[in-house]
Protein backbone atom coordinates (compact mmCIF):
# COMPACT_ATOMS: atom_id res chain seq x y z
CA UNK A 1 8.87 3.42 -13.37
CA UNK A 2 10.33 3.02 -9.56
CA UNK A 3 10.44 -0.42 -8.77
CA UNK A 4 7.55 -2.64 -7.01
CA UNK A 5 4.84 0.03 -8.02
CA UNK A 6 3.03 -2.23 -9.77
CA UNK A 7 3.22 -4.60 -7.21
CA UNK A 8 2.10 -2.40 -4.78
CA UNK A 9 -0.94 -1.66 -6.39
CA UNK A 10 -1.84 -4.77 -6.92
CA UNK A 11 -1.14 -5.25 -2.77
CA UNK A 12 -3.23 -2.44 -2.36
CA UNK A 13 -6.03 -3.39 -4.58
CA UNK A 14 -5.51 -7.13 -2.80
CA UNK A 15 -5.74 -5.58 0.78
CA UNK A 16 -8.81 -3.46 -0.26
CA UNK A 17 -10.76 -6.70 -1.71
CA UNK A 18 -10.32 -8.74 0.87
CA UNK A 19 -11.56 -6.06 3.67
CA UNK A 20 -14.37 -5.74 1.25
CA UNK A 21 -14.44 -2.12 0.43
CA UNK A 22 -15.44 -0.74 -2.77
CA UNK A 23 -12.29 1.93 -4.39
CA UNK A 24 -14.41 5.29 -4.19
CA UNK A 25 -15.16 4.06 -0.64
CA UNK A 26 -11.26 3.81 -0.02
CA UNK A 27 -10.81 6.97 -1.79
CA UNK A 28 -12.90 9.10 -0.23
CA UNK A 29 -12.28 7.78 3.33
CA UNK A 30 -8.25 8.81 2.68
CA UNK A 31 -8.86 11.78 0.69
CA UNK A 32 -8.02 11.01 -2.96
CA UNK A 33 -10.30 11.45 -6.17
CA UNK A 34 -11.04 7.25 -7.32
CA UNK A 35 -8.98 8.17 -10.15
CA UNK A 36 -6.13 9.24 -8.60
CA UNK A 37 -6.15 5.57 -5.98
CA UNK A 38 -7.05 3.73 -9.48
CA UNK A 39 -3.93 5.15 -10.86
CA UNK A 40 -1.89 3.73 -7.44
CA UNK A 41 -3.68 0.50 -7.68
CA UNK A 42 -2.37 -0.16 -11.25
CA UNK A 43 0.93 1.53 -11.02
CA UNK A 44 0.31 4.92 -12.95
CA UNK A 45 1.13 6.95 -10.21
CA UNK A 46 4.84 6.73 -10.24
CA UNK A 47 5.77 7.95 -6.68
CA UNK A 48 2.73 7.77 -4.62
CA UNK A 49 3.30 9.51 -1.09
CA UNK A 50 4.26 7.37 1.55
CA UNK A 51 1.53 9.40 4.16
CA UNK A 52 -0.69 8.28 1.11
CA UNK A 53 0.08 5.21 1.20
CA UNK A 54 0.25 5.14 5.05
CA UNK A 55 -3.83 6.29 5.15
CA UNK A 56 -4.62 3.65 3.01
CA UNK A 57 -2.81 0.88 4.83
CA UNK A 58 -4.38 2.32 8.47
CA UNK A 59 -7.68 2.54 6.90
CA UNK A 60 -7.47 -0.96 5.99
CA UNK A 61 -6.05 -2.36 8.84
CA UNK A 62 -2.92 -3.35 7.25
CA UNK A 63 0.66 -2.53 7.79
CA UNK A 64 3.21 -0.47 5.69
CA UNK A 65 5.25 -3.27 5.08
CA UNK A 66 2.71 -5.43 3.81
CA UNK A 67 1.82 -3.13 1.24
CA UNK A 68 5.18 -2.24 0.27
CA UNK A 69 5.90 -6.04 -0.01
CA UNK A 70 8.71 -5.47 2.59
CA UNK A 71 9.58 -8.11 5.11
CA UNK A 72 10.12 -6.99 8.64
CA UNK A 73 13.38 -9.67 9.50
CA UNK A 74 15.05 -9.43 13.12
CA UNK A 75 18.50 -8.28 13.00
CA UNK A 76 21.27 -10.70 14.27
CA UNK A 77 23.58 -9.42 16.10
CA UNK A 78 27.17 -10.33 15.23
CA UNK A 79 28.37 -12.91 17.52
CA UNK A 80 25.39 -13.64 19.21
CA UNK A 81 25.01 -17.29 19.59
């Protein structure tokens, strides 16, 4: 399994709870079966598509990296004060 698919199902599922939508409702609205988003949301899928992933995260108002459980941290420059 690739790493952090679990976890982001469970982000997904998470995201999807607290906007209050139901799965087939998510499912249908980005064009998967509710089988194949149950299978995302606890990490069967083992390489879900990021434009798959992106859909979901626009239909729910969320961002990719928030889902992905990625942190978006400013670059330092070297030698900047």
């Amino acid at each position: 399994m690739a790493p952090s698919l679990v976890g982001l199902g469970m982000r997904i599922r998470l995201a999807r709870t607290q906007y209050g939508m139901a799965q087939s409702e998510l499912a249908r609205r980005v064009g998967l079966s509710a089988t194949a988003l149950n299978d995302i949301e606890h990490g069967r899928t083992v390489d879900p598509r990021w434009s798959v992933v992106g859909r979901i995260a626009n239909t729910l108002g969320v961002s990719l990296d928030s889902l992905s459980g990625e942190e978006c941290v400013p670059l330092r420059l070297v030698g900047a004060g």
